[in-house]
PDB file of N, CA and C in Angstrom:
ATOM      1  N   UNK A   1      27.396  -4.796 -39.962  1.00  0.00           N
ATOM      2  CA  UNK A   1      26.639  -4.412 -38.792  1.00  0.00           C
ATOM      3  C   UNK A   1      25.322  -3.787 -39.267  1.00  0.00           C
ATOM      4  N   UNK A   2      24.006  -4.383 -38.426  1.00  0.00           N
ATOM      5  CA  UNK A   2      23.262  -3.976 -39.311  1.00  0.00           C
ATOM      6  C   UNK A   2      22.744  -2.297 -38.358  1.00  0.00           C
ATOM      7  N   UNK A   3      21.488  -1.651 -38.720  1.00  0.00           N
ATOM      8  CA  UNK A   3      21.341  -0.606 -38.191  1.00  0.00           C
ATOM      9  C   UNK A   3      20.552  -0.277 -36.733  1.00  0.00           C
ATOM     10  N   UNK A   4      20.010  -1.442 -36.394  1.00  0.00           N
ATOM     11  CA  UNK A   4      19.444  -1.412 -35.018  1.00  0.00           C
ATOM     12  C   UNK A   4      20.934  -1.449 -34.169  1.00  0.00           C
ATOM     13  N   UNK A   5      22.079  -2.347 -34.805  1.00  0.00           N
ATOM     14  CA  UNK A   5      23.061  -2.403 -33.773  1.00  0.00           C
ATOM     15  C   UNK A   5      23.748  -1.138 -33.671  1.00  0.00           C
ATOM     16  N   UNK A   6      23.677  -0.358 -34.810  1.00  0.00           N
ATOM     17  CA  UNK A   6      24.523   1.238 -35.121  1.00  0.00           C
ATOM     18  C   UNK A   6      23.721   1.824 -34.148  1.00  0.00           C
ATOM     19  N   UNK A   7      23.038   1.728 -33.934  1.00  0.00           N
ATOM     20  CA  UNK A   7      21.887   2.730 -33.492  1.00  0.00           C
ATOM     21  C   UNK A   7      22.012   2.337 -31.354  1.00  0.00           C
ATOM     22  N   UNK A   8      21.760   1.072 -31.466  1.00  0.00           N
ATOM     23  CA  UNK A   8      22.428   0.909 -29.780  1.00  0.00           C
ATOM     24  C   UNK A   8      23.946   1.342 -29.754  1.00  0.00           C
ATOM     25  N   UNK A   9      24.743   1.071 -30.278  1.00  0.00           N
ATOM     26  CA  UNK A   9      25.991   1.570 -30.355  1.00  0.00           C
ATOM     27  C   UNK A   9      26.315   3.363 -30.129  1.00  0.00           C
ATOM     28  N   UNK A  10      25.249   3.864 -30.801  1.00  0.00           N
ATOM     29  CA  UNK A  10      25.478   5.471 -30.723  1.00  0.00           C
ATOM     30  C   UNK A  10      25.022   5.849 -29.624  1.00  0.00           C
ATOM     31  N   UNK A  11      24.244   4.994 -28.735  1.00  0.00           N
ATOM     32  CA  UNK A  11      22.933   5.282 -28.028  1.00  0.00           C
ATOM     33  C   UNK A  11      23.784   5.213 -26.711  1.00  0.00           C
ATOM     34  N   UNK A  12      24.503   3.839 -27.095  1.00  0.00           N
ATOM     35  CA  UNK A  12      24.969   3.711 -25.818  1.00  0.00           C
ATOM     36  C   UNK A  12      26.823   4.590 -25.466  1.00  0.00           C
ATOM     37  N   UNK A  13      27.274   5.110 -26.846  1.00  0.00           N
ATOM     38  CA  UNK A  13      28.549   6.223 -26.290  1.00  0.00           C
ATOM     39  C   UNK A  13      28.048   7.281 -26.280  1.00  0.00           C
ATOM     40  N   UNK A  14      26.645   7.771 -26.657  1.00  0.00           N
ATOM     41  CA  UNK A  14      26.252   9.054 -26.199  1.00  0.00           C
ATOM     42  C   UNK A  14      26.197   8.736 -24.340  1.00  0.00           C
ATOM     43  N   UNK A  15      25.657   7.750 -23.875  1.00  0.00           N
ATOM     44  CA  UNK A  15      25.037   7.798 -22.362  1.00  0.00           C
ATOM     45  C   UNK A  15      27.105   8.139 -21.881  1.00  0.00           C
ATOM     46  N   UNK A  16      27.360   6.849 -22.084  1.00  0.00           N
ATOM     47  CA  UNK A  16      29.093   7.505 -21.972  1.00  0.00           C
ATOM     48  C   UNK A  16      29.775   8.595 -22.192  1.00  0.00           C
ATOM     49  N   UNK A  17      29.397   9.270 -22.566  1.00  0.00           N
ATOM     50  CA  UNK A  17      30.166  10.489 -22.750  1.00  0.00           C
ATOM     51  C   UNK A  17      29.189  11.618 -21.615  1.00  0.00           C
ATOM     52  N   UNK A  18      27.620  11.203 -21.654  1.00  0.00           N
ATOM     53  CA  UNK A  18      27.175  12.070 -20.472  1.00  0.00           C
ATOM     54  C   UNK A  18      27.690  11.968 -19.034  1.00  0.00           C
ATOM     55  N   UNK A  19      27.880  10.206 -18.873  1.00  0.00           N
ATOM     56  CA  UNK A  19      28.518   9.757 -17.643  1.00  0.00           C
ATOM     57  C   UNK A  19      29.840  10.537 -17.011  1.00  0.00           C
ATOM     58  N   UNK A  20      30.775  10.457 -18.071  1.00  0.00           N
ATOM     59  CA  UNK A  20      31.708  11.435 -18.279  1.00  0.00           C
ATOM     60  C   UNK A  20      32.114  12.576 -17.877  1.00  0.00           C
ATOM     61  N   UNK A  21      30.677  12.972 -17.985  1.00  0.00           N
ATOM     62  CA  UNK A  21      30.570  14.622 -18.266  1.00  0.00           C
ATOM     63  C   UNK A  21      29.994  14.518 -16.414  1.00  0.00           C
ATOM     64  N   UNK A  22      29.448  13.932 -16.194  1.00  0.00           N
ATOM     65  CA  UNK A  22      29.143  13.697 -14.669  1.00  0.00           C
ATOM     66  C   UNK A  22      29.817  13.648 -13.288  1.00  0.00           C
ATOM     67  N   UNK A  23      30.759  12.482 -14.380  1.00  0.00           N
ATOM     68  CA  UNK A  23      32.195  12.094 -13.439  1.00  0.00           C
ATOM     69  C   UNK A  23      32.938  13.303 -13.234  1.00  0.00           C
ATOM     70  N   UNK A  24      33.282  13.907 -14.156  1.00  0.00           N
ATOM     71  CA  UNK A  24      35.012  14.717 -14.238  1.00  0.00           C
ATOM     72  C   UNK A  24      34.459  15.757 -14.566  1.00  0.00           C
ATOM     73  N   UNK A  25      33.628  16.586 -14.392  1.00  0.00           N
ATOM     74  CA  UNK A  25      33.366  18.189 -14.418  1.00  0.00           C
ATOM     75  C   UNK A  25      32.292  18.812 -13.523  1.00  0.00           C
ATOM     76  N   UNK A  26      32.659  19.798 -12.948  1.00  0.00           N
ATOM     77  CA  UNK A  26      32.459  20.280 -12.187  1.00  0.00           C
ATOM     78  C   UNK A  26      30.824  21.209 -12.448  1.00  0.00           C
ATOM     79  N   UNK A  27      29.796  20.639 -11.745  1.00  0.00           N
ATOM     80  CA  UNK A  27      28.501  21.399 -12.233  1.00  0.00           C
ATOM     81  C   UNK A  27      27.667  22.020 -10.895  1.00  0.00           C
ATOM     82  N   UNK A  28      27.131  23.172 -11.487  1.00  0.00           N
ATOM     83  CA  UNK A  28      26.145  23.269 -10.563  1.00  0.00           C
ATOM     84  C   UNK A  28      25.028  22.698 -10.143  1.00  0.00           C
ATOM     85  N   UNK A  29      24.203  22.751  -9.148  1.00  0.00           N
ATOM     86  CA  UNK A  29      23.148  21.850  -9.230  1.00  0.00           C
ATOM     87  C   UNK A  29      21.938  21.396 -10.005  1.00  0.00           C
ATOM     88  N   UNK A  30      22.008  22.787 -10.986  1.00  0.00           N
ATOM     89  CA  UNK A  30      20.984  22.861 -11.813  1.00  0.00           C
ATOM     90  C   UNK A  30      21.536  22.215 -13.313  1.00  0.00           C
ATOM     91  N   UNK A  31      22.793  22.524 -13.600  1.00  0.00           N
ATOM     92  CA  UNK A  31      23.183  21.795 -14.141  1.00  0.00           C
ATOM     93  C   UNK A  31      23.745  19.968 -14.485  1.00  0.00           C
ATOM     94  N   UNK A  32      23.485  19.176 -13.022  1.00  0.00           N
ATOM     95  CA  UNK A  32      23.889  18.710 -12.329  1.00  0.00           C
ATOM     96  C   UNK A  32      22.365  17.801 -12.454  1.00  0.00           C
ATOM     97  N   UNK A  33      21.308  18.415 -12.303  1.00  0.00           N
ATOM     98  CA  UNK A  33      19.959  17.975 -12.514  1.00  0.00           C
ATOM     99  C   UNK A  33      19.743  17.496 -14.031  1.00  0.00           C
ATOM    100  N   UNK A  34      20.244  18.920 -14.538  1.00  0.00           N
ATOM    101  CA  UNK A  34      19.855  18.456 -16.663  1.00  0.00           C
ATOM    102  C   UNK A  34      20.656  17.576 -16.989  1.00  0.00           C
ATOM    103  N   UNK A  35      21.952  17.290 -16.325  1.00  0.00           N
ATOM    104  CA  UNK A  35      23.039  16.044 -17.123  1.00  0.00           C
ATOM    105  C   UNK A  35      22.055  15.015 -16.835  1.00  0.00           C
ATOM    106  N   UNK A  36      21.595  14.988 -15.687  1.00  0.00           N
ATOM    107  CA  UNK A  36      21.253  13.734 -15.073  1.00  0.00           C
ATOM    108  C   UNK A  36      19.830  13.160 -15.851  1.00  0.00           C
ATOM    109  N   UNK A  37      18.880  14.084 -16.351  1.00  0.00           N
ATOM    110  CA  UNK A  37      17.932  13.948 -16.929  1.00  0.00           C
ATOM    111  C   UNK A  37      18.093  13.775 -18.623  1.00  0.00           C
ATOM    112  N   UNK A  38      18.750  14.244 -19.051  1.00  0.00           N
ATOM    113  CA  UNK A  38      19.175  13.792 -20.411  1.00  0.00           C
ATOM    114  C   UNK A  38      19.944  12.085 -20.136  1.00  0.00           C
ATOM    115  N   UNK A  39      20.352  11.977 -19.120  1.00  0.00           N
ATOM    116  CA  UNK A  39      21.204  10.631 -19.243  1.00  0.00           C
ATOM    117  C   UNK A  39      19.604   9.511 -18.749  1.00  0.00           C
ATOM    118  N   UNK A  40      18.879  10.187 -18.296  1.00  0.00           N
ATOM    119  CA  UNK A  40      17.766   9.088 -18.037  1.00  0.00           C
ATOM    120  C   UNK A  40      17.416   8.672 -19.348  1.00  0.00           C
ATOM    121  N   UNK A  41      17.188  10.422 -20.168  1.00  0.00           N
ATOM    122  CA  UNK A  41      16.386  10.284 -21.075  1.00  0.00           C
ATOM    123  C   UNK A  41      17.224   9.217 -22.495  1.00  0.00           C
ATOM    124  N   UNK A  42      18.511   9.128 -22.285  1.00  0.00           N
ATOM    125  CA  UNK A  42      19.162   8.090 -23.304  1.00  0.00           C
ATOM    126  C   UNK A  42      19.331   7.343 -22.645  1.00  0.00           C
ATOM    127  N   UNK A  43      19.542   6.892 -21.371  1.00  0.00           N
ATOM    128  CA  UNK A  43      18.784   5.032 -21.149  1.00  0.00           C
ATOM    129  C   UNK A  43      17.215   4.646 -21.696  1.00  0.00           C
ATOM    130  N   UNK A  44      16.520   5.459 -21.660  1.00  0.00           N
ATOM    131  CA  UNK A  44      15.235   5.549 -22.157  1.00  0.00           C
ATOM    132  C   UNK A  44      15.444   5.132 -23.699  1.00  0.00           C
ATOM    133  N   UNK A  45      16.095   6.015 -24.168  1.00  0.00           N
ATOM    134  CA  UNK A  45      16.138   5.494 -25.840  1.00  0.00           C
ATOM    135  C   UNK A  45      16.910   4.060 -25.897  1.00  0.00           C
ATOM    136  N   UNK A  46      17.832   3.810 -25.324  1.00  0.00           N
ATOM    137  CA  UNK A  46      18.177   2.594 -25.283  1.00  0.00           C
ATOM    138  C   UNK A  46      18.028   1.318 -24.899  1.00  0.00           C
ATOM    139  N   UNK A  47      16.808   1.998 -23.715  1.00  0.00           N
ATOM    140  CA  UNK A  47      15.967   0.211 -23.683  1.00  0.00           C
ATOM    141  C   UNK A  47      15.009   0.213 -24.951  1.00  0.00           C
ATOM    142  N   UNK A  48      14.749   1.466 -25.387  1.00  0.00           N
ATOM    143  CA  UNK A  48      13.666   1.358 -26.508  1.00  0.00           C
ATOM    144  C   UNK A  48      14.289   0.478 -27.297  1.00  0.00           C
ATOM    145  N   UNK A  49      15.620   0.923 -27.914  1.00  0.00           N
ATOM    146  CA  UNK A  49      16.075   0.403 -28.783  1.00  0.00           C
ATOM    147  C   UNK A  49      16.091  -1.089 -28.659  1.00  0.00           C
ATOM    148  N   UNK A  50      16.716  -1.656 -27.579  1.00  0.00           N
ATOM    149  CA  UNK A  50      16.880  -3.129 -27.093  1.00  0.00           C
ATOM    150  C   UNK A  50      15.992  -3.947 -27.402  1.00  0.00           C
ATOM    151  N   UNK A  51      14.632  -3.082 -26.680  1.00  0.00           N
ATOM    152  CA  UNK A  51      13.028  -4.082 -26.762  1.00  0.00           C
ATOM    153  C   UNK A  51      12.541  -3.588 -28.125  1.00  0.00           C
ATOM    154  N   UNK A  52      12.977  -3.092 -29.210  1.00  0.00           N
ATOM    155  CA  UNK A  52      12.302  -3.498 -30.524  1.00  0.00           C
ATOM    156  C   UNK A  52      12.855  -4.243 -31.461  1.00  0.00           C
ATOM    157  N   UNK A  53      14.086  -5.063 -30.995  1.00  0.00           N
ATOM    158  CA  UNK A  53      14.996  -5.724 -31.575  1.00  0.00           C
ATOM    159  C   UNK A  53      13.850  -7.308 -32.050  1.00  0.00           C
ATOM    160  N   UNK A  54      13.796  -7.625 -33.445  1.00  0.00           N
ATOM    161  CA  UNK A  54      13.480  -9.070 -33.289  1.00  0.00           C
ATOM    162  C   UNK A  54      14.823 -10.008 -34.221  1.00  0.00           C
ATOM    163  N   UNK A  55      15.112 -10.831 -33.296  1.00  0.00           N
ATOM    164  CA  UNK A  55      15.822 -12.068 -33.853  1.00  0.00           C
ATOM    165  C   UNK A  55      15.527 -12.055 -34.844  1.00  0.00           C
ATOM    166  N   UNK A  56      16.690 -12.636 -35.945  1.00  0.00           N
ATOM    167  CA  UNK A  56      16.330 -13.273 -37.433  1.00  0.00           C
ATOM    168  C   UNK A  56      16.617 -14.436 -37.503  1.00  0.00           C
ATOM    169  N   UNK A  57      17.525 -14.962 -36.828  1.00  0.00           N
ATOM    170  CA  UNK A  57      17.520 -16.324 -36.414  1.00  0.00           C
ATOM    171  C   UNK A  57      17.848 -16.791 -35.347  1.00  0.00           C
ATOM    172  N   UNK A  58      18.148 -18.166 -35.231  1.00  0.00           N
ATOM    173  CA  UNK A  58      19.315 -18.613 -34.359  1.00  0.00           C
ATOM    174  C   UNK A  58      20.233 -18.342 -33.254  1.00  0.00           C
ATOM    175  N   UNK A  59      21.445 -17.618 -34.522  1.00  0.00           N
ATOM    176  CA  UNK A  59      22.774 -17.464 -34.404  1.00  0.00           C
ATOM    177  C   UNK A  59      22.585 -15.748 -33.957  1.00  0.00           C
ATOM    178  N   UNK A  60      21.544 -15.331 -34.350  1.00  0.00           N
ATOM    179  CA  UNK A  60      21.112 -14.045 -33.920  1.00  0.00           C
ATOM    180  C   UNK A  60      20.896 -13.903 -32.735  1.00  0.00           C
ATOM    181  N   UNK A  61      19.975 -14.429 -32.457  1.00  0.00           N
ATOM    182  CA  UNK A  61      19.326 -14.520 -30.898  1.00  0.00           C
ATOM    183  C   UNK A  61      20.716 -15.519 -29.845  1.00  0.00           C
ATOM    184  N   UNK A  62      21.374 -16.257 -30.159  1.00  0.00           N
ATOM    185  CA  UNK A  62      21.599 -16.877 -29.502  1.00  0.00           C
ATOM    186  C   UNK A  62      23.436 -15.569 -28.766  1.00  0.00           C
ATOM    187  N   UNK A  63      23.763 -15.185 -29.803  1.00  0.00           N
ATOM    188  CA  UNK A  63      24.276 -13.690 -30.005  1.00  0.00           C
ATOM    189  C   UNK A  63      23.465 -12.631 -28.851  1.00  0.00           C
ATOM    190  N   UNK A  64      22.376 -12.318 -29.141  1.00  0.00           N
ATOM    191  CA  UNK A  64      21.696 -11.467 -28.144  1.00  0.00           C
ATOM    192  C   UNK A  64      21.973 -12.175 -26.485  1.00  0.00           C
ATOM    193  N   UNK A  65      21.686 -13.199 -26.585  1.00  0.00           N
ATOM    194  CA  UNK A  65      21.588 -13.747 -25.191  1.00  0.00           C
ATOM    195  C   UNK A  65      23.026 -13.799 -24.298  1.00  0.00           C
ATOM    196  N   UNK A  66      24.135 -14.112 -25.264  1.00  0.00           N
ATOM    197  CA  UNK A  66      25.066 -13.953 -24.959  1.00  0.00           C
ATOM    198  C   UNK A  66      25.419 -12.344 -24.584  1.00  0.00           C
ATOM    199  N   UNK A  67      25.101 -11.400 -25.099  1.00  0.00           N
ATOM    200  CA  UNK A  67      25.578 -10.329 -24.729  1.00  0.00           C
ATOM    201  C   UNK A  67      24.771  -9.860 -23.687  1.00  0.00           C
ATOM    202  N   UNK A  68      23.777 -10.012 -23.490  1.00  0.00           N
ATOM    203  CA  UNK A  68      22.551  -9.733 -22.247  1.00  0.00           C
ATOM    204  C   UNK A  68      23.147 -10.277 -20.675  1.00  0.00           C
ATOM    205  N   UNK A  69      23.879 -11.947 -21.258  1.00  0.00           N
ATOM    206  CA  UNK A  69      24.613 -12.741 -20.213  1.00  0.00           C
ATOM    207  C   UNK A  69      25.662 -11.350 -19.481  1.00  0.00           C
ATOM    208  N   UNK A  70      26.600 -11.116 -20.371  1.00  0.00           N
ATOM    209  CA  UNK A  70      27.927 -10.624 -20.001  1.00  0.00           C
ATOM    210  C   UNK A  70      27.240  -9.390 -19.698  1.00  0.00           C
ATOM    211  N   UNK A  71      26.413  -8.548 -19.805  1.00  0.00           N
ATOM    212  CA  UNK A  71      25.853  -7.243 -19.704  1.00  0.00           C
ATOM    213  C   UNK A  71      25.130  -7.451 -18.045  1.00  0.00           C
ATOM    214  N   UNK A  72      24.827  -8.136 -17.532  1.00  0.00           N
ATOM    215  CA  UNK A  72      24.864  -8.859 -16.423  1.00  0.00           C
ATOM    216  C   UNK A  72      25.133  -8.874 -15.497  1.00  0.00           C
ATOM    217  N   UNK A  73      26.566  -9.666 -15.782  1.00  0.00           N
ATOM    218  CA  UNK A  73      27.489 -10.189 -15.364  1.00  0.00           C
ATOM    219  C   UNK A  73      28.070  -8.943 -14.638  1.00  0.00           C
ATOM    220  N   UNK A  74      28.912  -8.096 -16.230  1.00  0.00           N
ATOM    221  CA  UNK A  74      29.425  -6.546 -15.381  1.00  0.00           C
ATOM    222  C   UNK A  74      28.817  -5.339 -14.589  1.00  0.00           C
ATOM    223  N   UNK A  75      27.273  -5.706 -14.509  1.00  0.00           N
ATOM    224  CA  UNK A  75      26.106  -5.216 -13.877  1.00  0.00           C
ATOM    225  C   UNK A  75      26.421  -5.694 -12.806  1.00  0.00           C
ATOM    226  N   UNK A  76      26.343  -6.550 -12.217  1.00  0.00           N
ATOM    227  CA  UNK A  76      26.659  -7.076 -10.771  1.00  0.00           C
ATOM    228  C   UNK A  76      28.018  -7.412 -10.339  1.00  0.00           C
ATOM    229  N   UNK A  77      29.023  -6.905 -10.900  1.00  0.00           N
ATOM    230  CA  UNK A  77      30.155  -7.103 -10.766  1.00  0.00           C
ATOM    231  C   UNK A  77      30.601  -5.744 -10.129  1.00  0.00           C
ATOM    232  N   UNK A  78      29.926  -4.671 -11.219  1.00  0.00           N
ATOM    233  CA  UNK A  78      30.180  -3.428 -10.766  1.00  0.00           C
ATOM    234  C   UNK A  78      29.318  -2.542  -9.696  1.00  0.00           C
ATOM    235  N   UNK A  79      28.277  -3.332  -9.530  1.00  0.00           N
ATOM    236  CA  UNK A  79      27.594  -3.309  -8.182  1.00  0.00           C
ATOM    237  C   UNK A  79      27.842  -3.842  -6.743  1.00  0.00           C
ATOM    238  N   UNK A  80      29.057  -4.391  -6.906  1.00  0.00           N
ATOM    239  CA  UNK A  80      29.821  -5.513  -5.704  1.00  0.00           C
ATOM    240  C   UNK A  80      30.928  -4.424  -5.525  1.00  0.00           C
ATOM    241  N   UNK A  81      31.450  -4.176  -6.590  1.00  0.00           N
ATOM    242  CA  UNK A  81      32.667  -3.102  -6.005  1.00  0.00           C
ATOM    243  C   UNK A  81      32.376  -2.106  -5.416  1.00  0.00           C
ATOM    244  N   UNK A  82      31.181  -1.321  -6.403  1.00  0.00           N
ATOM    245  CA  UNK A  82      30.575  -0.376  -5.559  1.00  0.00           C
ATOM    246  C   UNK A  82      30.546  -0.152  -4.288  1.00  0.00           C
ATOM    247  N   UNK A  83      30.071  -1.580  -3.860  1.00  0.00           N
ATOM    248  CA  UNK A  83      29.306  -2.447  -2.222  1.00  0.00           C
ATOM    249  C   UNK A  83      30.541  -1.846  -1.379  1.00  0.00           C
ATOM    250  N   UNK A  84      31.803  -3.114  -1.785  1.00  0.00           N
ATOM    251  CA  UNK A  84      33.032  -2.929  -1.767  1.00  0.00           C
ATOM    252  C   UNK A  84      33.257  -1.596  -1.110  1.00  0.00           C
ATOM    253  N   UNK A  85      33.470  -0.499  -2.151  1.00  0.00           N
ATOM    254  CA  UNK A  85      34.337   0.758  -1.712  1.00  0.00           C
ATOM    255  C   UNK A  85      33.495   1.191  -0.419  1.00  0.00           C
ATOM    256  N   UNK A  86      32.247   0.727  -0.792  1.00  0.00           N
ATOM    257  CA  UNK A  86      31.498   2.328   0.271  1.00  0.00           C
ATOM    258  C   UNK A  86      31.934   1.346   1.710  1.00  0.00           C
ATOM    259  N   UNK A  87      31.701  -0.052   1.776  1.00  0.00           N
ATOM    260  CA  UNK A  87      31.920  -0.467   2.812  1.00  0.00           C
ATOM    261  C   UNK A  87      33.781   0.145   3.460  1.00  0.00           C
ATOM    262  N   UNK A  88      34.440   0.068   2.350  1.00  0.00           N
ATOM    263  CA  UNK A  88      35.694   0.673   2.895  1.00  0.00           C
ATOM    264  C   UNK A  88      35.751   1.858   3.214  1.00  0.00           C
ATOM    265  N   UNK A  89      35.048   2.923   2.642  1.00  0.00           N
ATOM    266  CA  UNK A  89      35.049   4.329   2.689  1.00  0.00           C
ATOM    267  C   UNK A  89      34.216   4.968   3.906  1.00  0.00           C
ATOM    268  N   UNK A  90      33.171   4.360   3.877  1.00  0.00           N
ATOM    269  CA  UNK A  90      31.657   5.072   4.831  1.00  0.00           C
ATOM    270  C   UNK A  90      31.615   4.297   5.745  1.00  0.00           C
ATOM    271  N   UNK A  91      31.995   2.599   5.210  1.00  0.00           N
ATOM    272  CA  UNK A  91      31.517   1.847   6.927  1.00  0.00           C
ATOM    273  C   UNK A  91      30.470   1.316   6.673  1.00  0.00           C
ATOM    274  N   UNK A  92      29.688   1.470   6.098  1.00  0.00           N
ATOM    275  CA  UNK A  92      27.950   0.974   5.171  1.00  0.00           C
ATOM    276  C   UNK A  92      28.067   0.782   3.782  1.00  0.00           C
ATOM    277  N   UNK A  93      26.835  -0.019   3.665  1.00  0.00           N
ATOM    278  CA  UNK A  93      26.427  -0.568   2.033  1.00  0.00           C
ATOM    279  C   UNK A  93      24.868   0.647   2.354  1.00  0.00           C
ATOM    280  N   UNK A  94      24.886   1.384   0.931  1.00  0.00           N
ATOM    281  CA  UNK A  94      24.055   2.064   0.334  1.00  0.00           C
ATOM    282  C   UNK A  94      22.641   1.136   0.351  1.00  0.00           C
ATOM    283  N   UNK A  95      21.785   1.628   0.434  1.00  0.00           N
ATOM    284  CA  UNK A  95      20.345   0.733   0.560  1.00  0.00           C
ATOM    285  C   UNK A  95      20.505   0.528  -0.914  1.00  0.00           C
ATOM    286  N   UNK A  96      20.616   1.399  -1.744  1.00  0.00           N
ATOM    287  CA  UNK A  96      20.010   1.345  -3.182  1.00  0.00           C
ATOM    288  C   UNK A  96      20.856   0.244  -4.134  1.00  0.00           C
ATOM    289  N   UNK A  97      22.018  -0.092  -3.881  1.00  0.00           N
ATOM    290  CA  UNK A  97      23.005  -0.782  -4.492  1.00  0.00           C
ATOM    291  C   UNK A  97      22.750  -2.269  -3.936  1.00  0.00           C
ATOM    292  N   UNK A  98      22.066  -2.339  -2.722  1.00  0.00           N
ATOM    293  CA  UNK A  98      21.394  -3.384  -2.917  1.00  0.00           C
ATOM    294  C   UNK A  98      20.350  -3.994  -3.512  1.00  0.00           C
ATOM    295  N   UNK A  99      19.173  -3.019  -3.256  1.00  0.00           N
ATOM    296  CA  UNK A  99      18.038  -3.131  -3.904  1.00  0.00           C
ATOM    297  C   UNK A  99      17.654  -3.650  -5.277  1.00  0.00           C
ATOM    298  N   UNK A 100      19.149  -2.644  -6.169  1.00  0.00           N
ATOM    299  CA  UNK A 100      19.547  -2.815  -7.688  1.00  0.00           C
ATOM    300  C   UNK A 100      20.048  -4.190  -7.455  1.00  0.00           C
ATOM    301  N   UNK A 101      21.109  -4.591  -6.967  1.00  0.00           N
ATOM    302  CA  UNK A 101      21.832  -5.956  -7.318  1.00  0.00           C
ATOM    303  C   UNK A 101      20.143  -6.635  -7.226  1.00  0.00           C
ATOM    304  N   UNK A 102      19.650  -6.896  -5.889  1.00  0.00           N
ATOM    305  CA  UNK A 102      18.548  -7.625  -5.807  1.00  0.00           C
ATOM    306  C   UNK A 102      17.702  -7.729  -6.692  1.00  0.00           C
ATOM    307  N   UNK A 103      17.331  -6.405  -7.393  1.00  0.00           N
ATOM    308  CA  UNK A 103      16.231  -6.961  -8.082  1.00  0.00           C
ATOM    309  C   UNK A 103      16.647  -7.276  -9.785  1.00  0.00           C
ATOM    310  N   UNK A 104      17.861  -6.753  -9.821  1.00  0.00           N
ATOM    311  CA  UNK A 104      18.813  -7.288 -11.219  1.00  0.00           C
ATOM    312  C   UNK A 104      18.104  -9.238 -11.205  1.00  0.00           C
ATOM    313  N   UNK A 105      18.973  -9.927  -9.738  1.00  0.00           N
ATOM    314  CA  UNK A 105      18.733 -11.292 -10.012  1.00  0.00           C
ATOM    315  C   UNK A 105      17.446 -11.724  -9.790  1.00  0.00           C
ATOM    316  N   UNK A 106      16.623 -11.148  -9.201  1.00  0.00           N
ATOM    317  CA  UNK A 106      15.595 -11.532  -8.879  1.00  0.00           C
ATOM    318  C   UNK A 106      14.872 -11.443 -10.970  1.00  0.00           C
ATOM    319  N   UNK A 107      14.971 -10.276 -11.053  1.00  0.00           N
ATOM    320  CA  UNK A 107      14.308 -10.444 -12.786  1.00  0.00           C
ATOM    321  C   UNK A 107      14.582 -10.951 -13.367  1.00  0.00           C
ATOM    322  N   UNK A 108      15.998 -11.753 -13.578  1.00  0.00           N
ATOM    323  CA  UNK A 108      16.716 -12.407 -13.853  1.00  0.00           C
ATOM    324  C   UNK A 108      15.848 -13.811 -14.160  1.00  0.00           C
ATOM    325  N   UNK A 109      15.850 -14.263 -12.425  1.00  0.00           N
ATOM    326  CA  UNK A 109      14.894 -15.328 -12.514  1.00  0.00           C
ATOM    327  C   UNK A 109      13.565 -16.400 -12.658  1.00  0.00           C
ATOM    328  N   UNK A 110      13.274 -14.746 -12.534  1.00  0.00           N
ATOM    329  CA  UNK A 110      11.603 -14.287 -13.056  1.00  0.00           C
ATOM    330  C   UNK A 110      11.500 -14.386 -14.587  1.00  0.00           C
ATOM    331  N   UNK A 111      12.074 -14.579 -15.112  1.00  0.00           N
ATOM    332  CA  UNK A 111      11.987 -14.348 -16.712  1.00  0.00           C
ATOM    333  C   UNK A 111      12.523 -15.537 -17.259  1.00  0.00           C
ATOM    334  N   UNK A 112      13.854 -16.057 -16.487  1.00  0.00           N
ATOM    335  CA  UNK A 112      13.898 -17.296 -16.964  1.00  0.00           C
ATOM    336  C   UNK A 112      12.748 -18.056 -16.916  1.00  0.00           C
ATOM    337  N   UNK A 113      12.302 -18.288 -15.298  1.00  0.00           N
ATOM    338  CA  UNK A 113      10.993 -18.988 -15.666  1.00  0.00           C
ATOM    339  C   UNK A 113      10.099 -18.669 -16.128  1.00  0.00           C
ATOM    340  N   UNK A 114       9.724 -17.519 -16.830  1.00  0.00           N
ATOM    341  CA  UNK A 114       9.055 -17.211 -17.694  1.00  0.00           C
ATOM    342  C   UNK A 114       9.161 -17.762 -18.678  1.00  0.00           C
ATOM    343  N   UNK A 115      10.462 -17.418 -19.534  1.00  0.00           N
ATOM    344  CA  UNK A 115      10.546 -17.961 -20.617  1.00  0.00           C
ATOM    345  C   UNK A 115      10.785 -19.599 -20.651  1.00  0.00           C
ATOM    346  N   UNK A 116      10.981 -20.431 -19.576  1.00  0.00           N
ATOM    347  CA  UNK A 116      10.712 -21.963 -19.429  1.00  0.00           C
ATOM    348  C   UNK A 116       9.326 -22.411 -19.517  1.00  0.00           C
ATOM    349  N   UNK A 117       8.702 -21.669 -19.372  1.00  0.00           N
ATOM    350  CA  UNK A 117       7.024 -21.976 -19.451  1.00  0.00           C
ATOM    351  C   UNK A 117       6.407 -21.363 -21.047  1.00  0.00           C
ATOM    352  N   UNK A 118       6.966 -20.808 -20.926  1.00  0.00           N
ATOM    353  CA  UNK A 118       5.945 -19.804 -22.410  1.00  0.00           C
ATOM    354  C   UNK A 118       6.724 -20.319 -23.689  1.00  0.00           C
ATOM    355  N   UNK A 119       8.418 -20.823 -23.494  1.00  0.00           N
ATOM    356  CA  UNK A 119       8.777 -21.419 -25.124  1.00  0.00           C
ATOM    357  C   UNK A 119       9.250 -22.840 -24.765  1.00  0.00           C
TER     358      UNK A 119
END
């Protein structure tokens, strides 16, 4: 494994363990604010990390794409359940859980055709 992947790897069970810390303990609001801002601030390091990644080959990239696929996939999967509960719970879908699914596929497709034109 080389060290850009160590490095998303740490990046991304640090954000997990803040999530964590979100889910199942009990905070005040001020505290409640700083979890939440440190967890921006390591998605932050972790798209960094993502977008300075360059392919070495192939089997590399073709690897990246695959995991971007499935990263996706459980992105909008877990945005449907979401949908799901609140519709069972509240009676409504959240504006924002749409917005996200929406503009997940919408970039989605924006980039494919991007990248159909540009390689």
């Amino acid at each position: 494994m080389n060290t850009h992947t160590t490095k998303e790897i740490a990046v991304a069970i640090l954000m997990i363990i803040v999530a964590g810390i979100c889910m199942f303990y009990a905070m005040t609001p001020m505290m409640y604010l700083t979890v939440h801002i440190i967890a921006i601030g390591f998605f932050v390091l972790f798209a960094i990390t993502i977008w300075r990644t360059k392919p070495i080959d192939e089997r590399e990239a073709a690897h990246r794409a695959i995991s971007s696929d499935i990263a996706f996939t459980i992105g909008g999967v877990l945005l449907g359940i979401g949908m799901m509960y609140q519709i069972y719970t509240e009676g409504h879908i959240d504006v924002w859980l749409i917005a996200v699914l929406a503009s997940m596929v919408i970039a989605r497709a924006v980039s494919q055709v991007w990248l159909d034109k540009h390689n």
